[in-house]
N, C-alpha and C. Protein backbone atom coordinates (compact mmCIF):
# COMPACT_ATOMS: atom_id res chain seq x y z
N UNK A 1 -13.91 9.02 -4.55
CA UNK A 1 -14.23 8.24 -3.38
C UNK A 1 -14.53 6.81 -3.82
N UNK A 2 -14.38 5.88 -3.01
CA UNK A 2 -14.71 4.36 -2.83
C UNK A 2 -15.90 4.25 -3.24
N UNK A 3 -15.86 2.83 -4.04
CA UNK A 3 -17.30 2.54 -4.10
C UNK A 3 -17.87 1.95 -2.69
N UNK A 4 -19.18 2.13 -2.77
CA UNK A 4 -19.72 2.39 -1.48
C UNK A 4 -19.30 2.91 -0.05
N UNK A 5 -18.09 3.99 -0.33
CA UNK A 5 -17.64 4.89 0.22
C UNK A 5 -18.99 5.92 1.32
N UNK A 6 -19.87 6.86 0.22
CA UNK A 6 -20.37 7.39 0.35
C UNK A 6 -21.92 6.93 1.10
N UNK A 7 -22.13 5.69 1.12
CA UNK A 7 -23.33 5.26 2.07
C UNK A 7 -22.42 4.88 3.50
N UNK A 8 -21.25 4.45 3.50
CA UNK A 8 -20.79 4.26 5.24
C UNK A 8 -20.40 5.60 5.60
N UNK A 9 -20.47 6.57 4.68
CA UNK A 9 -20.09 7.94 5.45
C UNK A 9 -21.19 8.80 5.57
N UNK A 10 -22.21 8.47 4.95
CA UNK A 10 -23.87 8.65 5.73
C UNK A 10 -24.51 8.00 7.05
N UNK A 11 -24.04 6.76 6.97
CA UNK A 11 -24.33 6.04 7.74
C UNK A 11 -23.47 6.25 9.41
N UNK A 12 -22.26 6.65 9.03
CA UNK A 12 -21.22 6.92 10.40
C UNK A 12 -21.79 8.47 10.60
N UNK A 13 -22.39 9.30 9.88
CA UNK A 13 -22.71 10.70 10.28
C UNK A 13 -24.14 10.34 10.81
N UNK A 14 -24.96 9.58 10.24
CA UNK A 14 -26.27 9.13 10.85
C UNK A 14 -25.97 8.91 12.41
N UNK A 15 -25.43 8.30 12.82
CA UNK A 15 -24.78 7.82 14.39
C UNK A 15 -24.50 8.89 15.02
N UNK A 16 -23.86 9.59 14.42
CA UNK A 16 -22.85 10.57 15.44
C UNK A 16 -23.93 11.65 15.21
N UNK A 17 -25.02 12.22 14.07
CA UNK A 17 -25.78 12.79 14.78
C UNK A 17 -26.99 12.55 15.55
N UNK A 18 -27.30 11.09 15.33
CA UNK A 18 -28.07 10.54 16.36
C UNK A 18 -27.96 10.43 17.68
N UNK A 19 -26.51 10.27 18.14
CA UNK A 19 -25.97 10.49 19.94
C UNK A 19 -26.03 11.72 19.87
N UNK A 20 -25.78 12.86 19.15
CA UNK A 20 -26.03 14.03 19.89
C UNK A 20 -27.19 14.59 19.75
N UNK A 21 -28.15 13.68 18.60
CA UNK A 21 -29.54 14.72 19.05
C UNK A 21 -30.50 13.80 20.45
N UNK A 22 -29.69 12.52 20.35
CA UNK A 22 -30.34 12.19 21.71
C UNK A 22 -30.10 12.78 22.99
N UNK A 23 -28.54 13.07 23.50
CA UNK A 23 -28.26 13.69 24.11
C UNK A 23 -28.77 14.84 24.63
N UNK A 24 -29.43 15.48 23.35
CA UNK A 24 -30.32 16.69 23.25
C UNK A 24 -31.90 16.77 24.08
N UNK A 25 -32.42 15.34 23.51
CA UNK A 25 -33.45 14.71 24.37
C UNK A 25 -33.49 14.42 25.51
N UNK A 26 -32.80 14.25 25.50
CA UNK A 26 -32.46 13.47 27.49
C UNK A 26 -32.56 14.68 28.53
N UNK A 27 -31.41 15.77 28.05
CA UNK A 27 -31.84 17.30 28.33
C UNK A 27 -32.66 17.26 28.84
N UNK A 28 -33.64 17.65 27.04
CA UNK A 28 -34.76 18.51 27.43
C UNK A 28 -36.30 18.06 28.11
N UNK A 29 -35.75 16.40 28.19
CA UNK A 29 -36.91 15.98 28.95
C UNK A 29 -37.14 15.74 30.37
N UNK A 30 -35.01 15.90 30.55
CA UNK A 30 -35.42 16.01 32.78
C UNK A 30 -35.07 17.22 33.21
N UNK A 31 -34.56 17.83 32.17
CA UNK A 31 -33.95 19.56 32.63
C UNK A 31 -33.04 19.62 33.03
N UNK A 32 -32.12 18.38 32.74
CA UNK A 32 -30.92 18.20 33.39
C UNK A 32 -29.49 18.12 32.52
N UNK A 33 -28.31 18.78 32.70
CA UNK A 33 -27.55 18.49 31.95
C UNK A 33 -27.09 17.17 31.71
N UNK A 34 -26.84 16.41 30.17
CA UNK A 34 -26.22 15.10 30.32
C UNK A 34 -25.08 14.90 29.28
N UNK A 35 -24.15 14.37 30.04
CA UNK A 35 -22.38 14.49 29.72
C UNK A 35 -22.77 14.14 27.86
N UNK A 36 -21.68 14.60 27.17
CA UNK A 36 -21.89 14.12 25.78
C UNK A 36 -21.09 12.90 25.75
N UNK A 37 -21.65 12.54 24.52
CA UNK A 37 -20.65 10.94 24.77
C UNK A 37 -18.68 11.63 23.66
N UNK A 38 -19.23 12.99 22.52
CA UNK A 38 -17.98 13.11 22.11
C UNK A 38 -18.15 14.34 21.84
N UNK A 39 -16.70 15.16 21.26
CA UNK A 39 -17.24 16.34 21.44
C UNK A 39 -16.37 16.52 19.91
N UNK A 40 -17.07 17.02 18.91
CA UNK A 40 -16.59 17.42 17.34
C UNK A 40 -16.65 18.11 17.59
N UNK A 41 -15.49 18.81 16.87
CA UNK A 41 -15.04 20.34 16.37
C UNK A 41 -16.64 20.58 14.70
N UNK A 42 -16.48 21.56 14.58
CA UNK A 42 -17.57 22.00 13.33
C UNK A 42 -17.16 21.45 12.02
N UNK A 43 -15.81 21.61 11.79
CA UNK A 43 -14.87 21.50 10.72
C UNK A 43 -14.71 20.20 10.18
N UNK A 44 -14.82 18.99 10.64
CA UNK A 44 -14.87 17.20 10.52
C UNK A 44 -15.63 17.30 9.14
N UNK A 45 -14.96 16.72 7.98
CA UNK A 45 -16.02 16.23 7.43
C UNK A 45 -16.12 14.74 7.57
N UNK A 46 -17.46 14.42 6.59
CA UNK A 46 -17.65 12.81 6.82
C UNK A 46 -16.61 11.68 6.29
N UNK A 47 -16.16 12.23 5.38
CA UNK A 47 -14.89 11.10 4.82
C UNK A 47 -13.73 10.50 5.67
N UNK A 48 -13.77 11.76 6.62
CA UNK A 48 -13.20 11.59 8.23
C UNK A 48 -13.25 11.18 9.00
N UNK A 49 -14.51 11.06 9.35
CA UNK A 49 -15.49 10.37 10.49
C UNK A 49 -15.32 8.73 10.20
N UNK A 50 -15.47 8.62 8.50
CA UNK A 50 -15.02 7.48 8.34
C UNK A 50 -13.59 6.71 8.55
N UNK A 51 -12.87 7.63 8.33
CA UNK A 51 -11.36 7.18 8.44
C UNK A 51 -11.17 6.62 10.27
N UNK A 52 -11.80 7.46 10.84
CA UNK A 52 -11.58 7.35 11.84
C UNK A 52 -12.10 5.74 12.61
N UNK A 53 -13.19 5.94 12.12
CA UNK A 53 -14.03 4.50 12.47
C UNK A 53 -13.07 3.22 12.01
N UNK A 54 -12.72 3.24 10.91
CA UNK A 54 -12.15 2.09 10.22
C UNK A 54 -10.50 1.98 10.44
N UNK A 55 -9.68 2.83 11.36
CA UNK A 55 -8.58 2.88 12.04
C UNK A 55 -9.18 2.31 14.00
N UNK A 56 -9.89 2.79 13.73
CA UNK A 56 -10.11 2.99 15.76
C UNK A 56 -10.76 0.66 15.51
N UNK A 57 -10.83 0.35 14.57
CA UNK A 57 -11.93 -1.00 14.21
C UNK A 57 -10.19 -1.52 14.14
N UNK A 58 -9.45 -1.38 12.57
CA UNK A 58 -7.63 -1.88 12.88
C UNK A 58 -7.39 -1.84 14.09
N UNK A 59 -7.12 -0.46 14.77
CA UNK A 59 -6.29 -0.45 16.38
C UNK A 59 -7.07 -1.10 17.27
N UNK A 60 -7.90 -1.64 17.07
CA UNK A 60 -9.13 -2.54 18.60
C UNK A 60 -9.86 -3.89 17.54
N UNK A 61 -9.15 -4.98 16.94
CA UNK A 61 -9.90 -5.46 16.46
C UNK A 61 -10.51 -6.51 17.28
N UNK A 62 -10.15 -7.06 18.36
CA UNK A 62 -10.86 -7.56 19.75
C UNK A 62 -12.27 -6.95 19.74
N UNK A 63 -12.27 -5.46 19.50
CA UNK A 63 -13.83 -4.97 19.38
C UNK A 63 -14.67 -5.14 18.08
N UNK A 64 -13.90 -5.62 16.91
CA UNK A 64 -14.24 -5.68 15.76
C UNK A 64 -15.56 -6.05 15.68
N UNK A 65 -16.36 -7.63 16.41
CA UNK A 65 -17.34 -8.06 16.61
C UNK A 65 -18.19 -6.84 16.93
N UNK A 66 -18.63 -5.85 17.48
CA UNK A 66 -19.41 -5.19 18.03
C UNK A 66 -20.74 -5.07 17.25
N UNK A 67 -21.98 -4.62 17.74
CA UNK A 67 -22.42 -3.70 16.38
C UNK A 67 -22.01 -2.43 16.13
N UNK A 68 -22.17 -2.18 14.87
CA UNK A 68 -20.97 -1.50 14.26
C UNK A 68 -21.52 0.48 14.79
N UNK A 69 -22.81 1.14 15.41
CA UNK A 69 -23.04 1.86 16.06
C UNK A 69 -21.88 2.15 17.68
N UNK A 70 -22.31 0.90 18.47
CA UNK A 70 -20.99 0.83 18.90
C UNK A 70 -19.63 1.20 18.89
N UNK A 71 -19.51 1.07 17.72
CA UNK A 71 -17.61 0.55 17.13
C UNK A 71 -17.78 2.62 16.92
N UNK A 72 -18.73 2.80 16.20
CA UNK A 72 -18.47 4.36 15.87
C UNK A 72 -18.68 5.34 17.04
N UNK A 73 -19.40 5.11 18.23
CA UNK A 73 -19.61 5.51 19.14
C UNK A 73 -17.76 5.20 19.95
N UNK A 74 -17.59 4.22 20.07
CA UNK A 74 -16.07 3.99 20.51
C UNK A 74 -15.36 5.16 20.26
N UNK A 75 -15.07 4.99 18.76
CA UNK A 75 -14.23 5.49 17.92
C UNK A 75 -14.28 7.15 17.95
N UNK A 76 -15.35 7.57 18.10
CA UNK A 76 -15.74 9.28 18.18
C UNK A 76 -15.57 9.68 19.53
N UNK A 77 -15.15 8.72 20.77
CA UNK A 77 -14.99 9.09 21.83
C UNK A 77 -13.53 9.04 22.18
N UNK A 78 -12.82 8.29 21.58
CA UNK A 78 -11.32 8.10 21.18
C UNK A 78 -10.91 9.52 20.55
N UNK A 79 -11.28 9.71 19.36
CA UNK A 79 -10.98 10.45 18.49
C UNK A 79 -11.12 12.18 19.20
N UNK A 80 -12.14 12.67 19.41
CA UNK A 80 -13.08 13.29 20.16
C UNK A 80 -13.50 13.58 21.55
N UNK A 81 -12.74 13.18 22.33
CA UNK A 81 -13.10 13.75 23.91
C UNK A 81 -13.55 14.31 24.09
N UNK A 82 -14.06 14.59 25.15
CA UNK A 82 -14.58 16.27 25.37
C UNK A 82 -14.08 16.20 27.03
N UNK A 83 -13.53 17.76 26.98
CA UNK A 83 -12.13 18.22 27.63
C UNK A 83 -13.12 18.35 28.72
N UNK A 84 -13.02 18.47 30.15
CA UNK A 84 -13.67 18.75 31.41
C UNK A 84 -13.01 19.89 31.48
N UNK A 85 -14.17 21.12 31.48
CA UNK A 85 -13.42 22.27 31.64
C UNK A 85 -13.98 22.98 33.16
């Protein structure tokens, strides 16, 4: 792996499990269901998560400016949908 590979792929898993344990919060504090912002399969690893971020940042660099939570939040909702079933 890249040098300093392994801290942006802590850092992009930091995010993505931070929206879903908030998501989690929001829940359990009105009792209400609330939409996810993406929906991962189990199987993703992080080297992935990164790839993804740093393609979805190439294909949108108009969004490039963002903060970069943002840009990964984008990017995992791109990548990641979650299907209306």
């Amino acid at each position: 792996m890249r040098e300093g590979w392994g801290t942006l792929a802590y850092y992009v898993l930091g995010v993505v499990q931070g929206a879903e344990f908030g998501t989690g919060i929001v829940e359990a504090k009105t009792d209400k269901k609330v939409p996810k912002l993406f929906c991962i399969s189990g199987d993703v690893e992080n080297g992935q998560l990164v790839k993804i971020v740093l393609k979805y940042i190439r294909d949108n660099p108009k969004a490039a400016h963002l903060n970069t939570p943002y840009l990964i939040i984008y990017a995992m909702r791109k990548a990641y949908p979650c299907l209306n079933k």
